[in-house]
Protein backbone atom coordinates (compact mmCIF):
# COMPACT_ATOMS: atom_id res chain seq x y z
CA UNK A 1 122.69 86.34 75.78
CA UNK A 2 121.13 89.39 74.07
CA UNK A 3 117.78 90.43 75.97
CA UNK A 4 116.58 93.58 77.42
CA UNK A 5 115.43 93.90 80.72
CA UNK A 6 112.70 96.01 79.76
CA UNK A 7 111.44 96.91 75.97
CA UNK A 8 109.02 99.57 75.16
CA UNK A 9 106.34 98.85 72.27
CA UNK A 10 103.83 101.02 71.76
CA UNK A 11 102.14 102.29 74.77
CA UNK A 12 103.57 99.05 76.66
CA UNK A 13 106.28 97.79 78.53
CA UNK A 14 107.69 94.86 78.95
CA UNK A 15 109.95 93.53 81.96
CA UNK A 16 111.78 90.52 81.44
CA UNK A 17 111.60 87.88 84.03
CA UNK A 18 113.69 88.97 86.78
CA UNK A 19 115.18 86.75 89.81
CA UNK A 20 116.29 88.34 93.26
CA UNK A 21 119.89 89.48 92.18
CA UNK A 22 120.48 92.26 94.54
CA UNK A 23 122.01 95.78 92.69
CA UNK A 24 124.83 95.39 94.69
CA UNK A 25 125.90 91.95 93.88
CA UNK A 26 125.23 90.62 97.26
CA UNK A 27 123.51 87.21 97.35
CA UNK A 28 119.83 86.73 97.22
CA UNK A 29 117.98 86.77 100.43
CA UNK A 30 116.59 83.31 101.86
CA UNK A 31 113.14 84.70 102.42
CA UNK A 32 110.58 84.27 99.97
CA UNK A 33 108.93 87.87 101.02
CA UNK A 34 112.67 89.62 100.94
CA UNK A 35 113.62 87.67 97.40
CA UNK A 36 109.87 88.95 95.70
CA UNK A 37 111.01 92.79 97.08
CA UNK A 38 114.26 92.37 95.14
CA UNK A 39 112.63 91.52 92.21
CA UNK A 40 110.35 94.38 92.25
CA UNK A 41 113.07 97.16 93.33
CA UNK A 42 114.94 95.91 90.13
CA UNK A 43 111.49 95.98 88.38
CA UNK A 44 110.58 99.11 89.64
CA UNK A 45 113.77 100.32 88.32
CA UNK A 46 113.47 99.34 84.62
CA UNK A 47 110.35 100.53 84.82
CA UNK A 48 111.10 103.95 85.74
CA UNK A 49 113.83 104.23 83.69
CA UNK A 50 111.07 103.32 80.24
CA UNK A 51 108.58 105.96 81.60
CA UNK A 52 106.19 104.35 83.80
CA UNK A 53 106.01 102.83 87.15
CA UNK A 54 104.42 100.28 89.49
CA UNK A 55 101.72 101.94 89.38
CA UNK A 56 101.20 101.57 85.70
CA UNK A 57 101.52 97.44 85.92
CA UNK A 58 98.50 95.44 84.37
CA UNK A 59 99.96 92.23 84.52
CA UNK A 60 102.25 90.04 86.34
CA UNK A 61 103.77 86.93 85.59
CA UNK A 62 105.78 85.19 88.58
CA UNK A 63 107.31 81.79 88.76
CA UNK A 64 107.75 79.98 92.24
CA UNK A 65 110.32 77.36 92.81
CA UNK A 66 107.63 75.68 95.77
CA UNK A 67 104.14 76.07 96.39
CA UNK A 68 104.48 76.45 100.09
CA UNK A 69 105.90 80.28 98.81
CA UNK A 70 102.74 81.11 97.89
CA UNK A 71 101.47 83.48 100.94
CA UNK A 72 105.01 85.18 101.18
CA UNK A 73 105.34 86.04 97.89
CA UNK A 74 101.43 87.56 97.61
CA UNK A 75 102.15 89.48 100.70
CA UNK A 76 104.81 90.90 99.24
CA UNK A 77 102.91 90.99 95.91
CA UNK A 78 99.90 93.17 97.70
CA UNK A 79 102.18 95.35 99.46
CA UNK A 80 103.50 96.18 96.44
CA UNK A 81 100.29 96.80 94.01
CA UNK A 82 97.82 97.61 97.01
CA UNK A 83 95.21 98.99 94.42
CA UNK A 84 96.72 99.15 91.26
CA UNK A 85 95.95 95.07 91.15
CA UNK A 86 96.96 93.98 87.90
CA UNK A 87 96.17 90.32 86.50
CA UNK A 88 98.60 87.69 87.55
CA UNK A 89 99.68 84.27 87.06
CA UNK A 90 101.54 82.47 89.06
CA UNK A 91 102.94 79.10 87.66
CA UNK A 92 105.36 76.44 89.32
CA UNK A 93 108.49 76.30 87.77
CA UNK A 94 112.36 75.55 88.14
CA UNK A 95 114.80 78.10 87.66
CA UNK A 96 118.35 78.60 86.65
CA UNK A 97 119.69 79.10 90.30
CA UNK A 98 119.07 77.22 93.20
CA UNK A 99 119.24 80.11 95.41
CA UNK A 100 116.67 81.90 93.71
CA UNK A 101 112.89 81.20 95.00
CA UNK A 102 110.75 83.47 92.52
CA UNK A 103 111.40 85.24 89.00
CA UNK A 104 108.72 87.64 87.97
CA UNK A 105 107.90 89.56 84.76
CA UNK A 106 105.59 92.31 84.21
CA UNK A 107 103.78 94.16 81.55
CA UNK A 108 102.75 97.93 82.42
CA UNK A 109 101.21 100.66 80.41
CA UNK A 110 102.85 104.57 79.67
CA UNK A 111 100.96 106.99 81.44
């Protein structure tokens, strides 16, 4: 398809939106909590691997599949960001497979 999962411009990166598709090619969880962790190992990942972190995230973009999602995904979300708190939006939306419940980009700075 020709994307990155993570660019670098300037002092930012971007993460492209990324679904719960475990590293080791296992299925994604059922859980709405378990399927947002996925996303941000895999985010956490790309990140690290540009130069930053979690840490360094000032905004998140997420897309939910249903609304009643909502409180496990932003207890997932807060255990995540705790105090770093970066702006979010959080939109309905379908996605490209049924399993998956959430897809989330971010946007973080380089330290």
């Amino acid at each position: 398809m020709g994307y990155s999962r993570a660019v670098v411009a300037g002092d930012r990166v971007h993460v492209s939106g990324t679904a719960a598709n475990p590293a080791d090619g296992s299925p994604p969880p059922d859980d709405i909590y378990d399927q947002t962790h996925v996303c941000f190992d895999l985010i956490r990942i790309a990140l690290e691997q540009a130069g930053t972190s979690l840490a360094n995230v000032v905004r998140t973009r997420v897309y939910l599949v249903n609304a009643d999602d909502f409180d496990g995904f932003a207890r997932a979300h807060g255990e995540v960001f705790g105090e770093v708190r970066p702006a979010n939006t959080t939109v309905l939306a379908g996605l490209l497979d049924p399993r998956w419940k959430v897809e989330i980009e971010v946007e973080a700075v380089l330290p």
